[in-house]
C-alpha atoms as a PDB file:
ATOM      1  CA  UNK A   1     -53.718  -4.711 -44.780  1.00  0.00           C
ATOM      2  CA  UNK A   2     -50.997  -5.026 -47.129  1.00  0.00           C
ATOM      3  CA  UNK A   3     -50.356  -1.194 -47.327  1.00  0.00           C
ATOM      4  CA  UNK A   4     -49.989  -0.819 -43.330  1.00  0.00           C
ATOM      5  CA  UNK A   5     -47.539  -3.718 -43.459  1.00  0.00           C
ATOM      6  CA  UNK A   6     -45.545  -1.793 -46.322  1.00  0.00           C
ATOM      7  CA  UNK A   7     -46.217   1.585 -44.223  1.00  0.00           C
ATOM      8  CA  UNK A   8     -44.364  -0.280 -40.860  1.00  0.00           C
ATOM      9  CA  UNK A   9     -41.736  -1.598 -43.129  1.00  0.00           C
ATOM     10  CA  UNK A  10     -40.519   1.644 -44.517  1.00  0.00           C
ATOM     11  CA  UNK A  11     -40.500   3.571 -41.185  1.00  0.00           C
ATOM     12  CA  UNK A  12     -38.674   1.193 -39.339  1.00  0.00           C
ATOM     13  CA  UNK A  13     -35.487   2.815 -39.779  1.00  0.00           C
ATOM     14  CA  UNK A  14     -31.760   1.746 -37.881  1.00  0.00           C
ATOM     15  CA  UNK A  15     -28.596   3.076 -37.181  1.00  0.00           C
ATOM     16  CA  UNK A  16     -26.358   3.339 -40.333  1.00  0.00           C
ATOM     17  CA  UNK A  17     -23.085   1.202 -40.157  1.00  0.00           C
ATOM     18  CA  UNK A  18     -21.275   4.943 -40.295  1.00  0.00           C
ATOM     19  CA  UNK A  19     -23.168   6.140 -37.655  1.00  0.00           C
ATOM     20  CA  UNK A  20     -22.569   2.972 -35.277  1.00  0.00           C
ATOM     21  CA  UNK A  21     -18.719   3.573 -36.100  1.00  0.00           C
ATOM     22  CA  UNK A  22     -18.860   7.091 -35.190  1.00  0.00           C
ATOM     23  CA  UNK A  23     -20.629   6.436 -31.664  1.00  0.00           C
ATOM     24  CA  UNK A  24     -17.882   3.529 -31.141  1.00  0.00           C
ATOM     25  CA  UNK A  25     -14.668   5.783 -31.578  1.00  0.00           C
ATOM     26  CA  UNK A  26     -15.928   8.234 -29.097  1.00  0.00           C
ATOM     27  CA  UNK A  27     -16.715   5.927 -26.591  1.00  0.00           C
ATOM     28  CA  UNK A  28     -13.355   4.408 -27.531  1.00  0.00           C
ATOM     29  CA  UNK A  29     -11.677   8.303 -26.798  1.00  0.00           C
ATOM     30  CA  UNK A  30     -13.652   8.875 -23.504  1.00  0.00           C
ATOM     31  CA  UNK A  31     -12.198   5.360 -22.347  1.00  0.00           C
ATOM     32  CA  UNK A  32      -8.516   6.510 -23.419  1.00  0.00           C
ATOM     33  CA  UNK A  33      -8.820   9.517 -21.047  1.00  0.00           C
ATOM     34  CA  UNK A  34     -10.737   7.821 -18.102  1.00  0.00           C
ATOM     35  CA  UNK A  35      -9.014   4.571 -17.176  1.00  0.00           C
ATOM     36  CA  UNK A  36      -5.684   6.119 -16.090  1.00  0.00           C
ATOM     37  CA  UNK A  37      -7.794   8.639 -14.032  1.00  0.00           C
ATOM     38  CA  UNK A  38      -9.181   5.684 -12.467  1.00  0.00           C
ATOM     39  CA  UNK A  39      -6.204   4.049 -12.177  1.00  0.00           C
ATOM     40  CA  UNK A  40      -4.689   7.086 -10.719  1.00  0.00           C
ATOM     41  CA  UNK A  41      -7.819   7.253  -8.175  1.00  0.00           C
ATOM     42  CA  UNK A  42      -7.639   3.557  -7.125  1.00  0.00           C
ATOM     43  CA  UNK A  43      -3.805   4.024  -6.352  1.00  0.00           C
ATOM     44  CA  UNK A  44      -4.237   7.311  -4.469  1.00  0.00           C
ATOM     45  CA  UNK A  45      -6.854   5.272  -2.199  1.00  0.00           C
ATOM     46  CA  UNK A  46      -4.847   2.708  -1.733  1.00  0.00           C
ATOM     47  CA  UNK A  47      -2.075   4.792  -0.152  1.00  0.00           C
ATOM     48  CA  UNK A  48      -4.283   4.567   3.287  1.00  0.00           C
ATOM     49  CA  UNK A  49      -2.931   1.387   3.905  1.00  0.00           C
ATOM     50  CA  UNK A  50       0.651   3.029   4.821  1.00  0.00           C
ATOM     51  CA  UNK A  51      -0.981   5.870   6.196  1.00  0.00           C
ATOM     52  CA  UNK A  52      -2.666   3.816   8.687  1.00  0.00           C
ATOM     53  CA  UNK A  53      -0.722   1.097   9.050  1.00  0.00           C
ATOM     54  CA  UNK A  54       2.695   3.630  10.173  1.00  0.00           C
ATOM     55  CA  UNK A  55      -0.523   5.564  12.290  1.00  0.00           C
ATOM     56  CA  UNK A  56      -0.523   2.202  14.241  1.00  0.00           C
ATOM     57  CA  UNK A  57       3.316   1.408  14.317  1.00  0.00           C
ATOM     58  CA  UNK A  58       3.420   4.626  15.832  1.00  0.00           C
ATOM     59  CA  UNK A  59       0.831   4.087  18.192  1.00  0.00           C
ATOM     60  CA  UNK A  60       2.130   0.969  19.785  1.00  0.00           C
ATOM     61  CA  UNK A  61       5.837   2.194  19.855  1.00  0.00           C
ATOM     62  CA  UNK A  62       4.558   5.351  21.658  1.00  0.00           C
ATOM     63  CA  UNK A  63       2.829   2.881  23.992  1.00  0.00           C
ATOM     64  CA  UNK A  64       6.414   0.913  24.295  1.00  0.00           C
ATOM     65  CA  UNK A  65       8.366   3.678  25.088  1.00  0.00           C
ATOM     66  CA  UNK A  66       5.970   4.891  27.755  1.00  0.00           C
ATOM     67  CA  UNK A  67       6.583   1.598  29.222  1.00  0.00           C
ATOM     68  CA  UNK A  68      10.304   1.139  28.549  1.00  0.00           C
ATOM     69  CA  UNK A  69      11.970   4.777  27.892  1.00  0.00           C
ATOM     70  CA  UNK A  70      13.135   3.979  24.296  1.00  0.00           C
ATOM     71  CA  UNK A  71      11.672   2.430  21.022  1.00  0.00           C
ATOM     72  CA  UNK A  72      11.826  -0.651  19.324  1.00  0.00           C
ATOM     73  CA  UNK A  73      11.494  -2.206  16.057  1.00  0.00           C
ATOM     74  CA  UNK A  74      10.327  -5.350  17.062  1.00  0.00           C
ATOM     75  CA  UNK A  75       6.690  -5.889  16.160  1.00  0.00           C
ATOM     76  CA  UNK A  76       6.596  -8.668  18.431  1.00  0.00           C
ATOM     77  CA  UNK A  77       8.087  -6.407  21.907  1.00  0.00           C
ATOM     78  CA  UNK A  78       6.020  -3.737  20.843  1.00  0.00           C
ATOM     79  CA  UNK A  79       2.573  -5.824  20.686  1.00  0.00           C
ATOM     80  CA  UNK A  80       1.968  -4.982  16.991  1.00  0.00           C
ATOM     81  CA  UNK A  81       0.641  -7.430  14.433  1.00  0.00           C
ATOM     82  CA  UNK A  82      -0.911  -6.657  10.816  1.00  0.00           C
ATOM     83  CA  UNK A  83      -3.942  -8.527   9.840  1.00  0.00           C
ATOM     84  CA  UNK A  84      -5.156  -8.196   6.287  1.00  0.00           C
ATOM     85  CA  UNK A  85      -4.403  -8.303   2.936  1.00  0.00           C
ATOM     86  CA  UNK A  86      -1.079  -5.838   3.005  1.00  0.00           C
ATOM     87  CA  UNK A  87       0.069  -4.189  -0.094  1.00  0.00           C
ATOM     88  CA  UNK A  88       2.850  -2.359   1.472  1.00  0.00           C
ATOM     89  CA  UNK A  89       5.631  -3.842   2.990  1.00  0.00           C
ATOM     90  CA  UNK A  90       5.533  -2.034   6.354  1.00  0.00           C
ATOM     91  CA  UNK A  91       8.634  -1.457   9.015  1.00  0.00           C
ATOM     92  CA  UNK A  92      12.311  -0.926   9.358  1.00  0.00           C
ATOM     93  CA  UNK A  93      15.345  -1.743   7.563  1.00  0.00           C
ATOM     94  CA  UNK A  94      17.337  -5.419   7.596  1.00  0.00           C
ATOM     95  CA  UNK A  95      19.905  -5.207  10.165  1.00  0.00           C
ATOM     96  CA  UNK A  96      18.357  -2.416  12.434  1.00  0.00           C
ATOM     97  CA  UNK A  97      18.980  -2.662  16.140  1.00  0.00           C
ATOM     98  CA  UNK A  98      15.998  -3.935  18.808  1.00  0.00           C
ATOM     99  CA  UNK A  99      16.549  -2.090  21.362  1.00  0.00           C
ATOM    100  CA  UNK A 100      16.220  -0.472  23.452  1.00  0.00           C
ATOM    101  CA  UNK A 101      19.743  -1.555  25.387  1.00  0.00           C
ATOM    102  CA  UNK A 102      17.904  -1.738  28.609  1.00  0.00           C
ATOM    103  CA  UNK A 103      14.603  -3.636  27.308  1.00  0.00           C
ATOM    104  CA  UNK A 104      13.837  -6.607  29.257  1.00  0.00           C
ATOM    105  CA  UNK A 105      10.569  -8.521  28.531  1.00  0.00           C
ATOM    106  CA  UNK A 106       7.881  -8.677  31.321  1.00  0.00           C
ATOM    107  CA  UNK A 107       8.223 -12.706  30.750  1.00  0.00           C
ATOM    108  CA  UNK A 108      11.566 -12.407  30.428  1.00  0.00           C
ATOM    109  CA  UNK A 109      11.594 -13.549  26.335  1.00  0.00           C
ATOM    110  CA  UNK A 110      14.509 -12.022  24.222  1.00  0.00           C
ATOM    111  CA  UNK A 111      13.096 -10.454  21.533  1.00  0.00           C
ATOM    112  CA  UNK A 112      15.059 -11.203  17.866  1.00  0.00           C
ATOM    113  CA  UNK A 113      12.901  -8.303  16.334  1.00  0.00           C
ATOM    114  CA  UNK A 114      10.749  -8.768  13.264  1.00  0.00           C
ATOM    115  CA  UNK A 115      11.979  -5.787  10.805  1.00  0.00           C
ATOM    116  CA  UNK A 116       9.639  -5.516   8.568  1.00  0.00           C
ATOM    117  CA  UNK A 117       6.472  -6.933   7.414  1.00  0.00           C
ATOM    118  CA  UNK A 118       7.513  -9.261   4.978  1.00  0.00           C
ATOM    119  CA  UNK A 119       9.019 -11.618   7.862  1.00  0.00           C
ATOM    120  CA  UNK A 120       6.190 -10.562  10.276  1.00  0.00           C
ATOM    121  CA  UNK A 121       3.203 -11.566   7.257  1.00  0.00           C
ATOM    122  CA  UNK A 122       5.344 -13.662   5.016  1.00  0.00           C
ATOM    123  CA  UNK A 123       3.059 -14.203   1.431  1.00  0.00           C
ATOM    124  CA  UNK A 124       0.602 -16.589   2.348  1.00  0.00           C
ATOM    125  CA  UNK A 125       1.168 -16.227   6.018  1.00  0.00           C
ATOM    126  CA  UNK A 126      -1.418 -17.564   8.719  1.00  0.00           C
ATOM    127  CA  UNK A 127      -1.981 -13.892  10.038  1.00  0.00           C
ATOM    128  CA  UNK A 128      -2.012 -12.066   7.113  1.00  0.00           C
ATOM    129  CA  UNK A 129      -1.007 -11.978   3.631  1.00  0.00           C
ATOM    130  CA  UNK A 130       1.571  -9.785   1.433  1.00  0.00           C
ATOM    131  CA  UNK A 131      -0.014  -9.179  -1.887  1.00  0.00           C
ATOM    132  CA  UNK A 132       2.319  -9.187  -4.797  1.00  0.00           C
ATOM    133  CA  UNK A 133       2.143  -5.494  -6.335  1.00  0.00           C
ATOM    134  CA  UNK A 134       1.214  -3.893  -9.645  1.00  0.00           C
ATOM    135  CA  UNK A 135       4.881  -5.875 -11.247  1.00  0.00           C
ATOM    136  CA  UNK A 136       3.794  -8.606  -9.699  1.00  0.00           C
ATOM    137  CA  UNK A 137       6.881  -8.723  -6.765  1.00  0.00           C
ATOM    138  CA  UNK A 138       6.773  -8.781  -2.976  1.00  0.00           C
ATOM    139  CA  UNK A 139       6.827  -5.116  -1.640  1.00  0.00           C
ATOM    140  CA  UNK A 140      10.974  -4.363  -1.760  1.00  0.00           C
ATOM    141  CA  UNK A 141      12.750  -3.788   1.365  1.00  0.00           C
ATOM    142  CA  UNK A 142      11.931  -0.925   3.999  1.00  0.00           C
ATOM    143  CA  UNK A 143      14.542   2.080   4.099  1.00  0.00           C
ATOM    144  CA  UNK A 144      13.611   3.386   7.424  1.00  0.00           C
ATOM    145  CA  UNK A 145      15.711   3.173  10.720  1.00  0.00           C
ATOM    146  CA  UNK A 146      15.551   3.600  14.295  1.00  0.00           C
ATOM    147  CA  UNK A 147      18.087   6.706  14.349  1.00  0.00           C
ATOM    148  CA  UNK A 148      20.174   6.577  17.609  1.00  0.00           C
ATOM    149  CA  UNK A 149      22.080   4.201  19.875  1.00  0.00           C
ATOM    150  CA  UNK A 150      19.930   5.158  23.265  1.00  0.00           C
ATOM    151  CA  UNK A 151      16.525   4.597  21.267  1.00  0.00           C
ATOM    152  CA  UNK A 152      14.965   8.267  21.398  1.00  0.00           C
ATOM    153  CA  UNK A 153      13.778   8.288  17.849  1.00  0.00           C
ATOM    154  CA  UNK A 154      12.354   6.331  15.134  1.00  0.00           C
ATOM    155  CA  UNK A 155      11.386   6.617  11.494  1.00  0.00           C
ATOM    156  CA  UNK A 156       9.627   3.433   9.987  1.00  0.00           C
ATOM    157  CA  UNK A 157       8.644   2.994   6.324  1.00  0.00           C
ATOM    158  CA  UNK A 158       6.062   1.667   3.776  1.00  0.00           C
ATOM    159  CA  UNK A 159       6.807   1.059   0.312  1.00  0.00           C
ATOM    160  CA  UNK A 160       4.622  -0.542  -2.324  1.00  0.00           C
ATOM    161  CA  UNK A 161       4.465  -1.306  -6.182  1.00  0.00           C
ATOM    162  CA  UNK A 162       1.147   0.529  -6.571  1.00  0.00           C
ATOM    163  CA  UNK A 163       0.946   1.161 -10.828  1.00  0.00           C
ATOM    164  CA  UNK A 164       3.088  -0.593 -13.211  1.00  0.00           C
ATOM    165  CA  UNK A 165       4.348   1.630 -16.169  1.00  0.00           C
ATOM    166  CA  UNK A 166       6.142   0.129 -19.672  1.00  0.00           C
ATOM    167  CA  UNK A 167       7.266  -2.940 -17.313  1.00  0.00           C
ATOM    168  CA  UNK A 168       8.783  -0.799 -14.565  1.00  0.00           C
ATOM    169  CA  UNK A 169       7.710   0.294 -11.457  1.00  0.00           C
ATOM    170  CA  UNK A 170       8.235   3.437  -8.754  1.00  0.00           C
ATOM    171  CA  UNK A 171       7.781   2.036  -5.408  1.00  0.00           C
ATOM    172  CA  UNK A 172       5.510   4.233  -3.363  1.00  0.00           C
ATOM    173  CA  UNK A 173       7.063   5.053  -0.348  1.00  0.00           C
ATOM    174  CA  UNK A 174       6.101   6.409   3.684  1.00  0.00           C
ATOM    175  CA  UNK A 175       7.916   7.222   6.574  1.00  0.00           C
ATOM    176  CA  UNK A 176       6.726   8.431   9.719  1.00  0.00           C
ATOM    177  CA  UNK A 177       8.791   9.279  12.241  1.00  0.00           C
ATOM    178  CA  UNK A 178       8.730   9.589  16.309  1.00  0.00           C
ATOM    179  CA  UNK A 179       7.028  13.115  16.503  1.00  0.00           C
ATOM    180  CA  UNK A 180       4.272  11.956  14.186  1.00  0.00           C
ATOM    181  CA  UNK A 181       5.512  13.007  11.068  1.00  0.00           C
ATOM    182  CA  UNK A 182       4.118  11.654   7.866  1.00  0.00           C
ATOM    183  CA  UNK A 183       6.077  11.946   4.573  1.00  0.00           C
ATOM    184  CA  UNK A 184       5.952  10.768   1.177  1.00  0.00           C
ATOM    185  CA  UNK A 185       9.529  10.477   0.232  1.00  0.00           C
ATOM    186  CA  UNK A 186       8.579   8.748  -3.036  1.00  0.00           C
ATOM    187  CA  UNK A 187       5.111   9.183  -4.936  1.00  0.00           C
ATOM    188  CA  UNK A 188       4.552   5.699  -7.135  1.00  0.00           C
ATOM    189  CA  UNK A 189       1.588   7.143  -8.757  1.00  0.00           C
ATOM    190  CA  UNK A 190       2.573  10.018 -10.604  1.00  0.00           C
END
């Protein structure tokens, strides 16, 4: 009995300390290449939120003009409200006009205009909520506009803080326009 017991012993063989270093520095190089990839992957699917979220803005100003012959950027005169947890801060730029000139509210309300969704979903808001991005700040102000004086056009905007580089950030940033267009102006992922 004493022989087996010796026999077991001696074959029971493990992984040298060498060996065990060797298979930890290569998974240690295989993560090194794949977590920006994923990073990259997680940011690129995040972009849907602008897509759909100017898709909608779109929609409903579309709907308004039908109704009124000229856009808006009021969320509120336009029937548009986000829901969610928003990354992007999504809408027009501070100081942009309502319009249009001629817009009169079925209940007769006048409309101050919400210009972007960092008013319309402040952080925390009852609604919805605007997440901080990858620096940790509120989405910064939308560049987009509505272009002329009689209301015939539009472009809104989305930007975001999607990946956070050395303490910097590029915001991501949308615009879509009357006719449907959808640009990236800015890519924050690259």
């Amino acid at each position: 009995m004493d022989q087996k017991v010796a026999t077991l012993v001696k074959n029971n063989k493990g992984f040298s300390l060498v060996e065990l270093m060797v298979v930890v520095a290569i998974i240690g190089v295989l993560a090194t290449i794949a977590i920006p990839r994923v990073n990259k992957f997680i940011a690129k699917s995040r972009q849907s939120e602008a897509q759909v979220n100017l898709s909608s803005i779109y929609t409903f100003n579309k709907n308004f003009f039908l109704e009124y012959q000229g856009y808006t950027n009021s969320f509120d005169a336009m029937g548009y409200q986000s829901e969610g947890n928003l990354r992007y801060n999504i809408g027009w730029a501070v100081g942009a006009a309502v319009g249009p000139v001629n817009y009169t509210s079925l209940t007769g309300k006048a409309y101050a205009g919400n210009t972007d969704t960092l008013t319309d979903c402040p952080q925390g808001g009852a609604v919805c909520q605007t997440l901080m991005g990858a620096d940790n700040q509120l989405p910064r102000a939308v560049s987009g506009t509505l272009l002329a004086a009689d209301f015939t056009s539009f472009v809104a905007g989305a930007n975001a803080c999607l990946v956070s580089s050395g303490g910097g950030c590029t915001d991501d940033q949308w615009t879509m326009n009357q006719d449907k267009s959808l640009r990236n102006t800015q890519s924050g992922i690259d």
